[in-house]
C-alpha atoms as a PDB file:
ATOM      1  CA  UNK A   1      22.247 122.176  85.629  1.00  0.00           C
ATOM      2  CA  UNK A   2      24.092 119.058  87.258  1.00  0.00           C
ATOM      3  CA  UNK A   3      27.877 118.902  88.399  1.00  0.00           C
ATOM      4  CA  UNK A   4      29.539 115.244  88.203  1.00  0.00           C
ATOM      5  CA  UNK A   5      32.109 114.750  90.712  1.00  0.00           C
ATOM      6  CA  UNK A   6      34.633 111.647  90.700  1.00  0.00           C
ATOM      7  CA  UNK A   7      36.699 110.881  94.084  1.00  0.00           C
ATOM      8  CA  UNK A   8      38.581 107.831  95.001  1.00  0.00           C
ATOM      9  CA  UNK A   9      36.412 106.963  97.888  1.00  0.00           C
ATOM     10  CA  UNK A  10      33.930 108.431  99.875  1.00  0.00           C
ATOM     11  CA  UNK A  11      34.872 106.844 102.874  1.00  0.00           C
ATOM     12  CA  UNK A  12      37.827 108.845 103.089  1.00  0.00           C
ATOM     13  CA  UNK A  13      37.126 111.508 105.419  1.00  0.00           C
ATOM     14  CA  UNK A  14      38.833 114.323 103.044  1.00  0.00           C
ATOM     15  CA  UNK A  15      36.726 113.464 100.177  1.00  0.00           C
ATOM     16  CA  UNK A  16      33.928 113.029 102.390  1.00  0.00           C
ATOM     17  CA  UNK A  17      33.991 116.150 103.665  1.00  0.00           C
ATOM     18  CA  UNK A  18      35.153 118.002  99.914  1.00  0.00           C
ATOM     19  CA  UNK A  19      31.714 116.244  98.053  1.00  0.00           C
ATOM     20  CA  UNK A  20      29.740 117.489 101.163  1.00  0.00           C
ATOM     21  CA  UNK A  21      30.815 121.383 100.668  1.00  0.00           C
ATOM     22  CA  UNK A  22      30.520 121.023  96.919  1.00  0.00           C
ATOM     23  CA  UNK A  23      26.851 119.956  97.028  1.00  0.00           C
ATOM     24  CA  UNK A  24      25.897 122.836  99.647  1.00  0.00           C
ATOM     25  CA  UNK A  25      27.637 125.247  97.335  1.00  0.00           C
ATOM     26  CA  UNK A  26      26.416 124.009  94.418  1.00  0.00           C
ATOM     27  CA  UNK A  27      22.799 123.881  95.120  1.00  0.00           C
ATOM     28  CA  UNK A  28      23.013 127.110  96.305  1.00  0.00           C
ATOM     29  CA  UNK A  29      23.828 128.470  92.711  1.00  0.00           C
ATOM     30  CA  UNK A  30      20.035 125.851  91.469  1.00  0.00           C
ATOM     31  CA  UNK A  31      23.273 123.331  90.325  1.00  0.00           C
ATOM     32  CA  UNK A  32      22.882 119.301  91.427  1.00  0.00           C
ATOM     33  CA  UNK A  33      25.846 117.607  91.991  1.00  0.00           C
ATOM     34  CA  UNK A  34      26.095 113.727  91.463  1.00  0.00           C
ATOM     35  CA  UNK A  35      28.829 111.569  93.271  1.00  0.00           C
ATOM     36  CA  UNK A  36      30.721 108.800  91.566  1.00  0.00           C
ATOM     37  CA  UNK A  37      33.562 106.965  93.304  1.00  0.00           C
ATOM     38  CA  UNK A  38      36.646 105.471  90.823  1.00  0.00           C
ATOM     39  CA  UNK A  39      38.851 103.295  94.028  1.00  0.00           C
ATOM     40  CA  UNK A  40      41.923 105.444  92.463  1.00  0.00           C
ATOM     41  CA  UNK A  41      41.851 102.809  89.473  1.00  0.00           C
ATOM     42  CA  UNK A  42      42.018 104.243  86.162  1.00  0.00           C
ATOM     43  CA  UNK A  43      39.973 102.173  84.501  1.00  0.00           C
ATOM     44  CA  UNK A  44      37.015 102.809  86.649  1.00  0.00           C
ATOM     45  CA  UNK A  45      37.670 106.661  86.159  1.00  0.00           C
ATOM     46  CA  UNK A  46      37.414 106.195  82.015  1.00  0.00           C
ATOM     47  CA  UNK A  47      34.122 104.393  82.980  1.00  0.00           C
ATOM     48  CA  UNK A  48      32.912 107.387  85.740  1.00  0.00           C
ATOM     49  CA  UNK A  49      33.439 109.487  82.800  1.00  0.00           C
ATOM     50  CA  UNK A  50      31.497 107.861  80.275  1.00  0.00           C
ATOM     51  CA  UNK A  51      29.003 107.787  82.262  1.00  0.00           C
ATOM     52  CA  UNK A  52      28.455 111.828  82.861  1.00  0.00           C
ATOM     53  CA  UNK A  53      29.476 112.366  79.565  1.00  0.00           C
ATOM     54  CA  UNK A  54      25.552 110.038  78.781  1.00  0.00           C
ATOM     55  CA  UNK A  55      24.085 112.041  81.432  1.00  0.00           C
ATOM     56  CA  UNK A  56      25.222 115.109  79.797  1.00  0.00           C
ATOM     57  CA  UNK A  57      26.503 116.940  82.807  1.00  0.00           C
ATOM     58  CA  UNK A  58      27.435 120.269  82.335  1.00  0.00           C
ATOM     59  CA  UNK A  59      31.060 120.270  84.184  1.00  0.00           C
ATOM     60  CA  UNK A  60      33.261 117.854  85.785  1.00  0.00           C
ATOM     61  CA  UNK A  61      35.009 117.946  89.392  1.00  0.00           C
ATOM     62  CA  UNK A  62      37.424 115.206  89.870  1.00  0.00           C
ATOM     63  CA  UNK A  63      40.735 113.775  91.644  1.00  0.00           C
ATOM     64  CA  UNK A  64      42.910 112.348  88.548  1.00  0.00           C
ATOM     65  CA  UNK A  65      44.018 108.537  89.119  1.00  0.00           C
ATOM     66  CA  UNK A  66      47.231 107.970  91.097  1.00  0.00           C
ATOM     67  CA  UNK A  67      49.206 106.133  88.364  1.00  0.00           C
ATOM     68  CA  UNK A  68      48.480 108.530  85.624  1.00  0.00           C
ATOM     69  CA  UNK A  69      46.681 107.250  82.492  1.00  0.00           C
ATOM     70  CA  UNK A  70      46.855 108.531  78.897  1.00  0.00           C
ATOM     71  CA  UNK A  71      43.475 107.256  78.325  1.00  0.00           C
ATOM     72  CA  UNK A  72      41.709 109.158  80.960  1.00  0.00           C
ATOM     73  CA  UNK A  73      43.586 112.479  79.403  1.00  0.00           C
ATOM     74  CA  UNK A  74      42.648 111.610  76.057  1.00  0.00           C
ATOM     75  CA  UNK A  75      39.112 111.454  77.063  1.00  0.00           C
ATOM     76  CA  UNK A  76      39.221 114.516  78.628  1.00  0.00           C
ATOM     77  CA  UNK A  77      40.209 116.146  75.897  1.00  0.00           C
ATOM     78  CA  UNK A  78      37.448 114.839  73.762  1.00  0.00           C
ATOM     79  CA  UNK A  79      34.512 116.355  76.075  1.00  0.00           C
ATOM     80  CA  UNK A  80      32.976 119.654  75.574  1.00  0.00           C
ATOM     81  CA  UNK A  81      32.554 120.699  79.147  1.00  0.00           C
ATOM     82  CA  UNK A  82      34.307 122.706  81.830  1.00  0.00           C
ATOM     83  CA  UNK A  83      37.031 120.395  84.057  1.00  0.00           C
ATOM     84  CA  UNK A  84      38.426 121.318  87.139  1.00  0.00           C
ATOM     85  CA  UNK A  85      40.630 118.355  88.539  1.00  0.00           C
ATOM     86  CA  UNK A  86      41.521 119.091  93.047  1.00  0.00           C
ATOM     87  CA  UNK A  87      43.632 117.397  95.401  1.00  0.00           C
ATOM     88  CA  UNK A  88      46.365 116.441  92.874  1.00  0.00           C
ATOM     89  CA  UNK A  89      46.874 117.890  89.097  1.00  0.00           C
ATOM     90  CA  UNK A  90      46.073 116.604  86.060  1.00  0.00           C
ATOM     91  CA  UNK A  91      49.347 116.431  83.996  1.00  0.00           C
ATOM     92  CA  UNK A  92      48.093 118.322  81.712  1.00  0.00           C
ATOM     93  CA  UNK A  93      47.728 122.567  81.954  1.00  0.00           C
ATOM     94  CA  UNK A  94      45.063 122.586  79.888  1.00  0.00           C
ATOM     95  CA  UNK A  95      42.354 121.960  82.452  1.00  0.00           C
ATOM     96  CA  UNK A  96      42.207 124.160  85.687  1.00  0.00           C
ATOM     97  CA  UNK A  97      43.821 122.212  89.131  1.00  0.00           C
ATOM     98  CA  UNK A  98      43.197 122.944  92.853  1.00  0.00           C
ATOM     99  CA  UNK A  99      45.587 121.547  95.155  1.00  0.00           C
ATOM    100  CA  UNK A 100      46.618 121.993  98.848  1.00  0.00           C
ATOM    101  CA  UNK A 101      50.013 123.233  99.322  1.00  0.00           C
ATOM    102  CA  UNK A 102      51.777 120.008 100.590  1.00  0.00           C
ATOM    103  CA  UNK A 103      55.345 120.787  99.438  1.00  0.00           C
ATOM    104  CA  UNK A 104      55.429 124.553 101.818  1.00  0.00           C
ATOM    105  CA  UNK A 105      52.955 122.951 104.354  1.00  0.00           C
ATOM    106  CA  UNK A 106      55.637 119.961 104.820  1.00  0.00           C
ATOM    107  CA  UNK A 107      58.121 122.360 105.329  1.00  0.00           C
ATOM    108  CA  UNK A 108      56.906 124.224 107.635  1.00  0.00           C
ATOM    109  CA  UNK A 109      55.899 121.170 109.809  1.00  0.00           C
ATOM    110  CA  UNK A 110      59.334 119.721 109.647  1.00  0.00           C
ATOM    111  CA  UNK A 111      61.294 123.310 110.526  1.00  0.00           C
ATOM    112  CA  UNK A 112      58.710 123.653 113.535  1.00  0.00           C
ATOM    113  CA  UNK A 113      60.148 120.524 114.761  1.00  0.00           C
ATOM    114  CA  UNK A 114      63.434 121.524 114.075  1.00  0.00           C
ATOM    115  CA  UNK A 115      63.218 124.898 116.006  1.00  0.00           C
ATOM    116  CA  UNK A 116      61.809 122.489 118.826  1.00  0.00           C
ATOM    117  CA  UNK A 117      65.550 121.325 118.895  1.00  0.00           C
ATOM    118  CA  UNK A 118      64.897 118.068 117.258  1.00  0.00           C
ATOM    119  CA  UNK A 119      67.735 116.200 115.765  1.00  0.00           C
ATOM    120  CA  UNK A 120      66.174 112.772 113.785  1.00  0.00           C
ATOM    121  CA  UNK A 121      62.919 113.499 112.483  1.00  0.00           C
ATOM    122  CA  UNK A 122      61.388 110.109 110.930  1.00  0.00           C
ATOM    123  CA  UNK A 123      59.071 110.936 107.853  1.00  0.00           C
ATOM    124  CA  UNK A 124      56.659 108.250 108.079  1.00  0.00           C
ATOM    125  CA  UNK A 125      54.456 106.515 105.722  1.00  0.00           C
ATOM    126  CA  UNK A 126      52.704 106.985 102.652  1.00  0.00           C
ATOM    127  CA  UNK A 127      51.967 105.873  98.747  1.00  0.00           C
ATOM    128  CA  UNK A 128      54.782 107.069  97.122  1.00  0.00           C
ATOM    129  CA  UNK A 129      53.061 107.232  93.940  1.00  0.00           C
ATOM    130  CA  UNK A 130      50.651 109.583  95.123  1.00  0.00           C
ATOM    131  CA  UNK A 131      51.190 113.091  94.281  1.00  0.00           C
ATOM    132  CA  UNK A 132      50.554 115.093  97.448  1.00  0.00           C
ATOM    133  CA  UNK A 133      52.923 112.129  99.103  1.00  0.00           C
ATOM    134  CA  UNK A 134      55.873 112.797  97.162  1.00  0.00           C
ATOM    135  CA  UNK A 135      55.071 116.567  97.237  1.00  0.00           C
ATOM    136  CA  UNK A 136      55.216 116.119 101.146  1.00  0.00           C
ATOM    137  CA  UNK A 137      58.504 114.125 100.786  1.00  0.00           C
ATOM    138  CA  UNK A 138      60.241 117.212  99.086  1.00  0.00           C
ATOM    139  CA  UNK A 139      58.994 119.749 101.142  1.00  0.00           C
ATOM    140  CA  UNK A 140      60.207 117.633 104.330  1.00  0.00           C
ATOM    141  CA  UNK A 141      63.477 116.687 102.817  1.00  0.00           C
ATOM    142  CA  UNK A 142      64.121 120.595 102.082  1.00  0.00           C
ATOM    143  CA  UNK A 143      63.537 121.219 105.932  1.00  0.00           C
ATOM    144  CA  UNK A 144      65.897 118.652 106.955  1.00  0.00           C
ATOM    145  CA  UNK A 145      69.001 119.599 104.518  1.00  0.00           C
ATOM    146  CA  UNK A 146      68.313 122.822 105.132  1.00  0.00           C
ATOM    147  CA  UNK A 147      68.977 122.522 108.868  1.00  0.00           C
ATOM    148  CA  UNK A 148      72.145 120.028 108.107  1.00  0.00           C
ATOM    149  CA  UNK A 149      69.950 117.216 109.488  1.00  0.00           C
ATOM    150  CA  UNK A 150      70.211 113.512 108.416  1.00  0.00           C
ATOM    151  CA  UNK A 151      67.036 112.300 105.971  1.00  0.00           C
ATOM    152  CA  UNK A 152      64.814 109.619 107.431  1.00  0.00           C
ATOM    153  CA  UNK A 153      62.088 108.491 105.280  1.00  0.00           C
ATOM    154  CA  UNK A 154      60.063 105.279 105.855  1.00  0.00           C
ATOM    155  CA  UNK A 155      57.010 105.097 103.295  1.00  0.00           C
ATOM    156  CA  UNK A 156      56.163 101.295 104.200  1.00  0.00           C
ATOM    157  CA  UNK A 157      53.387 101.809 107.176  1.00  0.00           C
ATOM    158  CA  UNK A 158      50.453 100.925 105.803  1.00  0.00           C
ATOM    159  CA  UNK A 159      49.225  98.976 108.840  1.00  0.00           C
ATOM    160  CA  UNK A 160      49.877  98.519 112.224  1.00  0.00           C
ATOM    161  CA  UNK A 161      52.937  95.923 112.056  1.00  0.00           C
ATOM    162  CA  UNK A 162      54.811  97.884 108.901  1.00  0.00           C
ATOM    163  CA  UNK A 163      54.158 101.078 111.333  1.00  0.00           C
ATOM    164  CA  UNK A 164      55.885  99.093 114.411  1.00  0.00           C
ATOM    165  CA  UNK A 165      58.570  97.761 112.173  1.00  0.00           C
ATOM    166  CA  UNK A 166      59.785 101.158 111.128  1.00  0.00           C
ATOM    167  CA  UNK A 167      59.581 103.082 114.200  1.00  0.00           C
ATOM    168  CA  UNK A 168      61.151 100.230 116.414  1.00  0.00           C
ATOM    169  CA  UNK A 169      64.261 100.298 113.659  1.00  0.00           C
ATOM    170  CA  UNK A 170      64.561 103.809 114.384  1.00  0.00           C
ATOM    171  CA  UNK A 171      64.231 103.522 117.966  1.00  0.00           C
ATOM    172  CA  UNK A 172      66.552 100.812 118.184  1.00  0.00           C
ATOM    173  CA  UNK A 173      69.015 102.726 116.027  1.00  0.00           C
ATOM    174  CA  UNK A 174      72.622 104.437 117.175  1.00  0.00           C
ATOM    175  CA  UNK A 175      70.767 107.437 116.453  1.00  0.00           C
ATOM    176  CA  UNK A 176      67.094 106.821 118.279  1.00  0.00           C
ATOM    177  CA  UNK A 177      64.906 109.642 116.559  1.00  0.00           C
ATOM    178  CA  UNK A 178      63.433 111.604 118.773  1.00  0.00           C
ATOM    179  CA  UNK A 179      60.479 112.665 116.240  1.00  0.00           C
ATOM    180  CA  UNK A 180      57.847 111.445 113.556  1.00  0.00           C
ATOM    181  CA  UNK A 181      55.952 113.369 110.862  1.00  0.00           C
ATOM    182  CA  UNK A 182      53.433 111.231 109.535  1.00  0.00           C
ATOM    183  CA  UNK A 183      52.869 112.265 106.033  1.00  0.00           C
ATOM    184  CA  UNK A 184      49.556 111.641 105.891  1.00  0.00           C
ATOM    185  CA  UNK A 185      46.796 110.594 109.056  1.00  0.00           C
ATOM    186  CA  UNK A 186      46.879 107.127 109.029  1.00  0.00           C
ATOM    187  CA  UNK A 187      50.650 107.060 109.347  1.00  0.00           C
ATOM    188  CA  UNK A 188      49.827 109.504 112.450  1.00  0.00           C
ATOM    189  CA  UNK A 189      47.259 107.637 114.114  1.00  0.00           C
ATOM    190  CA  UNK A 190      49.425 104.226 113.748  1.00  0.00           C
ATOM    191  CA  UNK A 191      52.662 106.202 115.155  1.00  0.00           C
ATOM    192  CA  UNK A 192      50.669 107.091 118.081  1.00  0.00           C
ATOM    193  CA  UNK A 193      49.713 103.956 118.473  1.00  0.00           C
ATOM    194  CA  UNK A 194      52.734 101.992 118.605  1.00  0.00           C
ATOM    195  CA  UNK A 195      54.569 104.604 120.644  1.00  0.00           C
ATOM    196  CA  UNK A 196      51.279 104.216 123.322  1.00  0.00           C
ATOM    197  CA  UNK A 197      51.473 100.433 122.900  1.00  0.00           C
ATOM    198  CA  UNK A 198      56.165 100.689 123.892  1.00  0.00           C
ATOM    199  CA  UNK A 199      55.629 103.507 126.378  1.00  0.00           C
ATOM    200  CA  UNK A 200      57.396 105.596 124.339  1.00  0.00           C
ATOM    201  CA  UNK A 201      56.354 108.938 125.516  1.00  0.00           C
ATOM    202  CA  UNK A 202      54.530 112.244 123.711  1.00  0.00           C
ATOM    203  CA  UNK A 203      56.561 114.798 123.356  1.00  0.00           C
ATOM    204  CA  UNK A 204      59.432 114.259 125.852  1.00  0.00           C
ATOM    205  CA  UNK A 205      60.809 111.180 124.375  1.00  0.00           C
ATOM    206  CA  UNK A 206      59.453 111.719 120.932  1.00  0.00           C
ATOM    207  CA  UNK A 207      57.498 114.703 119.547  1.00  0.00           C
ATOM    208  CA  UNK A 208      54.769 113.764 117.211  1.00  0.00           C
ATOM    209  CA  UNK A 209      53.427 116.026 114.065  1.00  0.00           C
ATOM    210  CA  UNK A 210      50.935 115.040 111.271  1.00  0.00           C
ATOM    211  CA  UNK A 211      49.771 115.668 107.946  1.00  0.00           C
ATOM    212  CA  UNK A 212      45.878 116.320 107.987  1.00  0.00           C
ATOM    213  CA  UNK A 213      43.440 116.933 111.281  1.00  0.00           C
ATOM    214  CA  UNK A 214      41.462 113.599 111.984  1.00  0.00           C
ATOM    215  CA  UNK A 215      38.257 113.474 114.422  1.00  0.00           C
ATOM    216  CA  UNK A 216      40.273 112.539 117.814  1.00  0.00           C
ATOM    217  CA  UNK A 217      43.956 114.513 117.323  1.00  0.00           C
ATOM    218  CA  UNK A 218      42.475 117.447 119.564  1.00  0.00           C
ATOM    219  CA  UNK A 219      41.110 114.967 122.190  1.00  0.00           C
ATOM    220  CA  UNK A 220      43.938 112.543 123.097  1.00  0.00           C
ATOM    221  CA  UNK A 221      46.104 112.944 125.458  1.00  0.00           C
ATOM    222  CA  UNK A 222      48.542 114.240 124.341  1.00  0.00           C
ATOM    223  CA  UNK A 223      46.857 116.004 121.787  1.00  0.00           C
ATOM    224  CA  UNK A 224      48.024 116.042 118.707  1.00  0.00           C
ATOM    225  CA  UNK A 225      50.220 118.892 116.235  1.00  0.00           C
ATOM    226  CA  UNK A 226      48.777 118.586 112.652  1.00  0.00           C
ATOM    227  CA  UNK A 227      48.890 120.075 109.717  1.00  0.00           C
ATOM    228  CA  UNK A 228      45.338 120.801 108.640  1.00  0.00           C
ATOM    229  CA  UNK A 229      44.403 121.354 105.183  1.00  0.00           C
ATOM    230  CA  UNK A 230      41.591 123.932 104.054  1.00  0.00           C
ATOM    231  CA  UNK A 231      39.397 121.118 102.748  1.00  0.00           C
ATOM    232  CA  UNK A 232      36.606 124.035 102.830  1.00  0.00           C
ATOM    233  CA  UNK A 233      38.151 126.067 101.151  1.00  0.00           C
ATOM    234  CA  UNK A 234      39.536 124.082  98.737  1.00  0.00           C
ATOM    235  CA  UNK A 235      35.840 122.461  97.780  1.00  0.00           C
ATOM    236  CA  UNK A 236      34.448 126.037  97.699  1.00  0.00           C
ATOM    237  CA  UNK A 237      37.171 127.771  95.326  1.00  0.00           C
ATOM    238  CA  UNK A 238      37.106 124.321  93.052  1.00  0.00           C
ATOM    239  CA  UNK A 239      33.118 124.315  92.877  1.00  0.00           C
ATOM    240  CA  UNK A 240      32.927 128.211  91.853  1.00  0.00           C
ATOM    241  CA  UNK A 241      35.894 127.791  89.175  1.00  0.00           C
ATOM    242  CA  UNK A 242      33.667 125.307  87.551  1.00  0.00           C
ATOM    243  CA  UNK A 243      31.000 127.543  87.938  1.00  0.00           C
ATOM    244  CA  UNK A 244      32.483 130.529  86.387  1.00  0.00           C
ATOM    245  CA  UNK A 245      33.739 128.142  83.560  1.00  0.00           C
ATOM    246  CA  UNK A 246      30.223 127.125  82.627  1.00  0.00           C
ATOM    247  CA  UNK A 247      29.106 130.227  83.139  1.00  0.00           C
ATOM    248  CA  UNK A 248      31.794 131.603  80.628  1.00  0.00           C
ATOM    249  CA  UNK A 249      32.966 133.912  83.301  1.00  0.00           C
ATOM    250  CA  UNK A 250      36.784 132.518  83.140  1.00  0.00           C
ATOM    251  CA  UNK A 251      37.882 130.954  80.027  1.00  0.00           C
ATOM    252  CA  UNK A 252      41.615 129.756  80.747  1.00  0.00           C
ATOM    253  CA  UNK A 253      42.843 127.434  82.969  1.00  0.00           C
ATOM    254  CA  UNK A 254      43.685 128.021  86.401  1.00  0.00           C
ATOM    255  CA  UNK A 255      46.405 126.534  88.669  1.00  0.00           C
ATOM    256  CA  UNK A 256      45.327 127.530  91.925  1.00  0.00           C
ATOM    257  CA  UNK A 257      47.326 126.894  95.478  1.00  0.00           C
ATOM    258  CA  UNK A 258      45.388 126.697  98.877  1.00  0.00           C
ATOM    259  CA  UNK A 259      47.649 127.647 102.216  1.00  0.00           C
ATOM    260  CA  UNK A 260      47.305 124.939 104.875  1.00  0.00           C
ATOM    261  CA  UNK A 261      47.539 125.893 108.563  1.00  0.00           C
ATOM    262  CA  UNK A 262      49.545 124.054 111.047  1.00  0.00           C
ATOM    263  CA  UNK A 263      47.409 123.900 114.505  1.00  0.00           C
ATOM    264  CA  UNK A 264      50.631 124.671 116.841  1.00  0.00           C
ATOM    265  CA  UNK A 265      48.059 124.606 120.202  1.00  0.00           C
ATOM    266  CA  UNK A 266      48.343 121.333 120.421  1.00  0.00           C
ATOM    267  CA  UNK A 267      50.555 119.349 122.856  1.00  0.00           C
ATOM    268  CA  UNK A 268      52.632 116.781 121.128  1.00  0.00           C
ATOM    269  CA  UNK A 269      55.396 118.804 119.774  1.00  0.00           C
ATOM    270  CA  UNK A 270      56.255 120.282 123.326  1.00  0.00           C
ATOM    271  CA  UNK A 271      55.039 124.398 122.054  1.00  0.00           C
END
């Protein structure tokens, strides 16, 4: 009666907070879950694997690697237990997925800024070989064509300076931008940042919206717009799939879609 679940790092706050509502779930249905991390390298993954394929776990929970890897699917393939893959799908249909719905969240996010009468939305930062990155890209680009609007994407802000770098070209631009959508929270937190650090001001000079809640966006001043993903749900729905395919209870595989929620009672989008 054990669960194995594989995540890219439990450091990261999402994952963090997915293994923690897995386990309570779990254990409430006499099921132990044990936590391995891969660091989003494939090879690690294969080796995750292995190992609760020794311990003889009796279903898997995992985020497949970034890059893709035929070996990892291969090995899949070859183990007799239930798999249920979250956060991004496994490119294969034969094993049940549980992902967040990035593509109509982004959207959403961007058209709310849009009805806000913004003009030059900035889409900023992010892996672009990461699924629910490009998945964000496409639903923001659909927003912005949609609405006749020009398509500003800058994926290189992984720190600080790259952050500064692109929103300074922007703001130094014919066309200054006179928003951001950080595509995921790190992107966020360094927009606010550098805008803070220029005196660039929240929202009247620049409105501010980003992809996933972190621990201070309801406390600063000005608070800020996010779109928050149903990491709860998400953690409970992909626990009890695996559940009911142990238990025999569902036999095919499932592609399942949960509904973010974008918090509009926040300040830095000017609602």
């Amino acid at each position: 009666r054990t669960i194995g679940l594989i995540v890219p790092s439990i450091t990261d706050p999402f994952f963090a907070q997915f293994a923690g509502v897995a386990e309570v779930h779990a254990r409430r249905q006499d099921y132990v879950l044990i936590l391995l991390t891969s660091q989003d390298k494939a090879h690690v993954e294969l080796e995750d694997l292995q190992i609760f394929e020794r311990h003889r776990v009796d279903g898997l929970l995992f985020v497949p690697p970034r890059s893709g890897s035929k070996e990892v699917l291969q090995y899949l393939r070859r183990l007799s237990v239930p798999i249920v893959a979250f956060d991004r799908p496994i490119s294969s249909r034969d094993f049940s997925s549980i992902i967040s719905d990035n593509f109509v969240a982004a959207n959403r996010a961007v058209r709310h800024l849009v009805d806000h009468g913004r003009k030059r939305i900035l889409c900023l930062g992010g892996d672009p070989n990461l699924y629910t990155i490009r998945e964000r890209v496409k639903g923001s680009t659909s927003a912005l064509t949609a609405a006749g609007l020009e398509v500003l994407v800058e994926m290189e802000a992984s720190d600080y300076q790259s952050a500064e770098a692109a929103i300074m070209k922007h703001m130094s631009a014919k066309g200054k931008i006179d928003a951001i959508f950080g595509l995921y929270n790190q992107s966020t937190i360094l927009a606010y940042e550098v805008m803070q650090n220029h005196n660039i001001k929240v929202p009247s000079r620049v409105s501010l919206i980003g992809f996933d809640d972190f621990a201070l966006a309801a406390t600063l001043r000005p608070s800020i717009t996010v779109v928050k993903q149903s990491i709860e749900e998400l953690a409970r729905t992909a626990t009890q799939l695996l559940l009911n395919h142990i238990a025999g209870e569902t036999s095919s595989p499932q592609q399942i879609e949960i509904a973010s929620s974008l918090e509009i009672g926040r300040a830095s989008c000017r609602e």
